[in-house]
C-alpha atoms as a PDB file:
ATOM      1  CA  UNK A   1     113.971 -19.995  73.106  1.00  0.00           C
ATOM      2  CA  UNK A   2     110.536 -18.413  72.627  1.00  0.00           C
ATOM      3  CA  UNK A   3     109.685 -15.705  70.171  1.00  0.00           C
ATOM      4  CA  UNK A   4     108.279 -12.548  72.328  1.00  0.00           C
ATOM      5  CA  UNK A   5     105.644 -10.459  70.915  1.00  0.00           C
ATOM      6  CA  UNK A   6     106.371  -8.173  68.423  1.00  0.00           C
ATOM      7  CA  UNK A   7     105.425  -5.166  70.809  1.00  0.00           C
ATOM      8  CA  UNK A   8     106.305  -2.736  67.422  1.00  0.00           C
ATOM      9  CA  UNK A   9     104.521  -4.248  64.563  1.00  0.00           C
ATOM     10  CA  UNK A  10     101.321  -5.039  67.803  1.00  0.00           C
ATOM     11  CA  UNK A  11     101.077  -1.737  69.464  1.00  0.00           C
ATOM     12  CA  UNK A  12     103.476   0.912  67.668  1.00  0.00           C
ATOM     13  CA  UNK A  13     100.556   2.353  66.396  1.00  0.00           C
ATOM     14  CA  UNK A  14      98.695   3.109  70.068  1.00  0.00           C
ATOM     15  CA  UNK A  15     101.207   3.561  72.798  1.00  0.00           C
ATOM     16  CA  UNK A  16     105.103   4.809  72.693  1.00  0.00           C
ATOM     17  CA  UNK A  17     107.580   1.924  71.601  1.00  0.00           C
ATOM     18  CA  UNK A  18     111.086   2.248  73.149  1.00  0.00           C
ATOM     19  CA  UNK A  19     114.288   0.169  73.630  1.00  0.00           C
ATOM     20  CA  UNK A  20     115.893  -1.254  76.492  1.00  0.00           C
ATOM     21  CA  UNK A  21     118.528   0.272  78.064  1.00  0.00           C
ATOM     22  CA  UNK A  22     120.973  -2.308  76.717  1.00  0.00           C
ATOM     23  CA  UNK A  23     119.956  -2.353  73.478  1.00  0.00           C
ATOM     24  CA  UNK A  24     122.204   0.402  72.416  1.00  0.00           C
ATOM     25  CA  UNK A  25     119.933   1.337  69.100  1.00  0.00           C
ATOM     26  CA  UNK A  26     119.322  -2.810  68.082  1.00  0.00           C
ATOM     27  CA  UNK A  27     115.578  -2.130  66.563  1.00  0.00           C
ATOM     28  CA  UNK A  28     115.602  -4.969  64.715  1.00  0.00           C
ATOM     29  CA  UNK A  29     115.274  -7.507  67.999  1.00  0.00           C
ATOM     30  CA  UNK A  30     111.759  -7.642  69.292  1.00  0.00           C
ATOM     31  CA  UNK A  31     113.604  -8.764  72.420  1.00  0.00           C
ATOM     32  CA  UNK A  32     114.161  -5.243  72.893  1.00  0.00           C
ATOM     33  CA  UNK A  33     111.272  -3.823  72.590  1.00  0.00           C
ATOM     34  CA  UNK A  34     109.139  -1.332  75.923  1.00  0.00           C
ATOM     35  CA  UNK A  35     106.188   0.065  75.827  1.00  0.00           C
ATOM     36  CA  UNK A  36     106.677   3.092  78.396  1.00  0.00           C
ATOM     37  CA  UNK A  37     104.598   3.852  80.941  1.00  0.00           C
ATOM     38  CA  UNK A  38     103.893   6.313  83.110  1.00  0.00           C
ATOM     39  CA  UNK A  39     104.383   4.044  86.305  1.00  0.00           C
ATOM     40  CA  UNK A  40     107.528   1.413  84.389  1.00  0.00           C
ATOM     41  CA  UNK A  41     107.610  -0.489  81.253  1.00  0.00           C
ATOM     42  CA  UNK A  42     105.975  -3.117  79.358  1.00  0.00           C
ATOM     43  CA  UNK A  43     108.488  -5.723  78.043  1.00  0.00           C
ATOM     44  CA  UNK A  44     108.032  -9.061  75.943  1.00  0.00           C
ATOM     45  CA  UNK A  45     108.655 -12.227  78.586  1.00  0.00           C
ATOM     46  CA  UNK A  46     108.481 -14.875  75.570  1.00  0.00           C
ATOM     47  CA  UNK A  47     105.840 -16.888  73.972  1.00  0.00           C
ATOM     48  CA  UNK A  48     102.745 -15.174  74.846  1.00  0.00           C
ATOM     49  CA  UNK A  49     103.968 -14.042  78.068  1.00  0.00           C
ATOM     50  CA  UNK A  50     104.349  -9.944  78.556  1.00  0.00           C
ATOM     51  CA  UNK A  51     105.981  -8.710  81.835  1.00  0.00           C
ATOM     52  CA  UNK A  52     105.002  -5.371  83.486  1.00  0.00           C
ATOM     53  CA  UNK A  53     107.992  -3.931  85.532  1.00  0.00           C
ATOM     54  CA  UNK A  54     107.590  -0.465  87.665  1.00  0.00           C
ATOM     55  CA  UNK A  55     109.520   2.108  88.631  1.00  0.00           C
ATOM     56  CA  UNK A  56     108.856   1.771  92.452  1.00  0.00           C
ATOM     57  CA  UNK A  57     107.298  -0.232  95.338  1.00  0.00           C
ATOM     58  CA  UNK A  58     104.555   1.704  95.464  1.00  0.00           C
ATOM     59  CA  UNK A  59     100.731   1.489  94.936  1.00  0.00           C
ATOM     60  CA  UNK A  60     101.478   0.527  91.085  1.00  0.00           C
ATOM     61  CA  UNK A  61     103.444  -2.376  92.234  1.00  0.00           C
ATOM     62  CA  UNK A  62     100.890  -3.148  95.258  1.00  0.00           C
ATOM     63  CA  UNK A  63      97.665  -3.101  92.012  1.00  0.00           C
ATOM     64  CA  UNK A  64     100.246  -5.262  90.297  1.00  0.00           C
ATOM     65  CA  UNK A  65     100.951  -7.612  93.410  1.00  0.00           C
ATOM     66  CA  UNK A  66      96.902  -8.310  93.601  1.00  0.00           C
ATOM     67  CA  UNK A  67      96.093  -8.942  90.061  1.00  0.00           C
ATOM     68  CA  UNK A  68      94.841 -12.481  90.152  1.00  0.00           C
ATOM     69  CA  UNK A  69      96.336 -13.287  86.577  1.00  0.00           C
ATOM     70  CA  UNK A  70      99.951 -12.201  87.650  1.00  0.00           C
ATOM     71  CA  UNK A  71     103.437 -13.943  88.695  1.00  0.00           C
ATOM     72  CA  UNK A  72     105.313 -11.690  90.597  1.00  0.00           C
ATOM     73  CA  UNK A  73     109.066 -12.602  89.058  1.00  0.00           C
ATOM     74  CA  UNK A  74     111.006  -9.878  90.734  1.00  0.00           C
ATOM     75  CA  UNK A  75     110.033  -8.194  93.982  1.00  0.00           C
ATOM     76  CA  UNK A  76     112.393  -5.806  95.417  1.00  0.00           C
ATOM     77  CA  UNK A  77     112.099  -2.633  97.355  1.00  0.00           C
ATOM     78  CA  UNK A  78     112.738  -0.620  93.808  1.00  0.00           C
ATOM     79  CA  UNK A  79     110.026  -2.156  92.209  1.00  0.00           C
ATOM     80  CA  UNK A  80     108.445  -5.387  90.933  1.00  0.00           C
ATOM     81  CA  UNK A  81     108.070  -7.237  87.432  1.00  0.00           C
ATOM     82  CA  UNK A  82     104.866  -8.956  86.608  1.00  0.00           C
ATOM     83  CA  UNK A  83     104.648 -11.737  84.540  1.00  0.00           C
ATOM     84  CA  UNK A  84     100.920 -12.378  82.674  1.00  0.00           C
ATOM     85  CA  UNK A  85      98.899 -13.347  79.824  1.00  0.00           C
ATOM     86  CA  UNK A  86      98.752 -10.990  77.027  1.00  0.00           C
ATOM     87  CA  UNK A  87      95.362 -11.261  77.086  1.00  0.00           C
ATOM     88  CA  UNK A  88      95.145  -9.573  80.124  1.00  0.00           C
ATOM     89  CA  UNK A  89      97.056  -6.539  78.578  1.00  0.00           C
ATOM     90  CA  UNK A  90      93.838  -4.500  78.917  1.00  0.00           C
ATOM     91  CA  UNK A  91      94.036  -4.819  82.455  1.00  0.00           C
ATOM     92  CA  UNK A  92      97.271  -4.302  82.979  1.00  0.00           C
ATOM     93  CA  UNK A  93      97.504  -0.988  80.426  1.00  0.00           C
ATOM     94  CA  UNK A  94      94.899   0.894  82.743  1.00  0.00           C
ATOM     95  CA  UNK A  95      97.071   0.262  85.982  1.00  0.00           C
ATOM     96  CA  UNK A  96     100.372   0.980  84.300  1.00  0.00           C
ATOM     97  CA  UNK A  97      99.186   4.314  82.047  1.00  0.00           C
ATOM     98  CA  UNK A  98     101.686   3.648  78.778  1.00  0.00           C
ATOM     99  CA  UNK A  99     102.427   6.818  76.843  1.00  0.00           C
ATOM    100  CA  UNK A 100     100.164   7.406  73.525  1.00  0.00           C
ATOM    101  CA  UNK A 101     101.840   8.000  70.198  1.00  0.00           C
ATOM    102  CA  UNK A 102     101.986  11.139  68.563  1.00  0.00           C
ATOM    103  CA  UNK A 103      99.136  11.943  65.794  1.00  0.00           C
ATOM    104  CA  UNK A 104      98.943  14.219  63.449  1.00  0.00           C
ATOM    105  CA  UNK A 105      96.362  15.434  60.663  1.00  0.00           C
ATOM    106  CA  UNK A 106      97.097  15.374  57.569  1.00  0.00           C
ATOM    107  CA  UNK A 107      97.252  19.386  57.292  1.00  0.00           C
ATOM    108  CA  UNK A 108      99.500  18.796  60.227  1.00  0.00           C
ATOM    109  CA  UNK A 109     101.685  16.629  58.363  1.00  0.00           C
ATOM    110  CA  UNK A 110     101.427  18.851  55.032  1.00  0.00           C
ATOM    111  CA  UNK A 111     102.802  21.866  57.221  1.00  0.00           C
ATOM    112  CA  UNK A 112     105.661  19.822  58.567  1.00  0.00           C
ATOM    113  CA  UNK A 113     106.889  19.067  55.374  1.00  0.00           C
ATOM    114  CA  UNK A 114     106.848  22.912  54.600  1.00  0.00           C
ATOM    115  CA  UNK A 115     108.510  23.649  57.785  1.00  0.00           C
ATOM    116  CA  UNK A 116     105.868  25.640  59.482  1.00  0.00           C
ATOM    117  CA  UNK A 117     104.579  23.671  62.033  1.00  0.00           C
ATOM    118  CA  UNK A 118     105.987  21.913  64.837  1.00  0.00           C
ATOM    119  CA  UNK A 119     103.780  19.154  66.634  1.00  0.00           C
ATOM    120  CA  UNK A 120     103.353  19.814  69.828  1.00  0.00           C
ATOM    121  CA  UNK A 121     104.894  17.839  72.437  1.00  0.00           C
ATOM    122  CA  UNK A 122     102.365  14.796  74.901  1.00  0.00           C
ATOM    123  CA  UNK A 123     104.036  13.184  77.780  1.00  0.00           C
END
């Protein structure tokens, strides 16, 4: 077996990091690993391989269906999962809209400590 990309230690800084449904709190397995989206998820596939999966048959999945870099692996009337490249993560990022992380300045973070300020919340 493969070993995925590390979506944590790759991307944790950029976009929202979360754990499969299944994973039941496992960080330390990369296996594990989603970048959430707006439209689905973002999931290691192995090797270099990511896999895009979305929410719903929709236009996502139809922009997903006509990438000419993609392997449809699942295709069902709930949603697909698209296999590709990581290379062409760009591409793939601007049809699937993943969540950003939460930043903070460093006054922000110098309040927080004090308990006076509470970030505010980015969906």
């Amino acid at each position: 077996m493969s070993t995925p990309i590390d979506l944590r230690k790759k991307f944790g800084h950029r976009w929202k990091i979360g754990l499969d449904e299944s994973a039941r709190g496992r960080w330390s397995d990369p296996w594990n690993y989603a970048i959430v989206c707006r439209h689905g998820e973002i999931i290691p596939w192995g090797g270099d391989l990511l896999a895009a999966s979305t929410k719903n048959a929709g236009a996502i999945a139809n922009r997903l269906r006509a990438a000419p870099f993609v392997e449809i692996a699942h295709d069902a009337n709930d949603g697909v999962t698209a296999v590709f490249p990581s290379r062409h993560l760009s591409k793939v990022v601007a049809i699937m809209k993943p969540r950003r992380t939460k930043k903070a300045t460093p006054a922000q973070l110098e309040a927080l400590k004090r308990g006076r300020l509470q970030l505010p919340r980015r969906t």
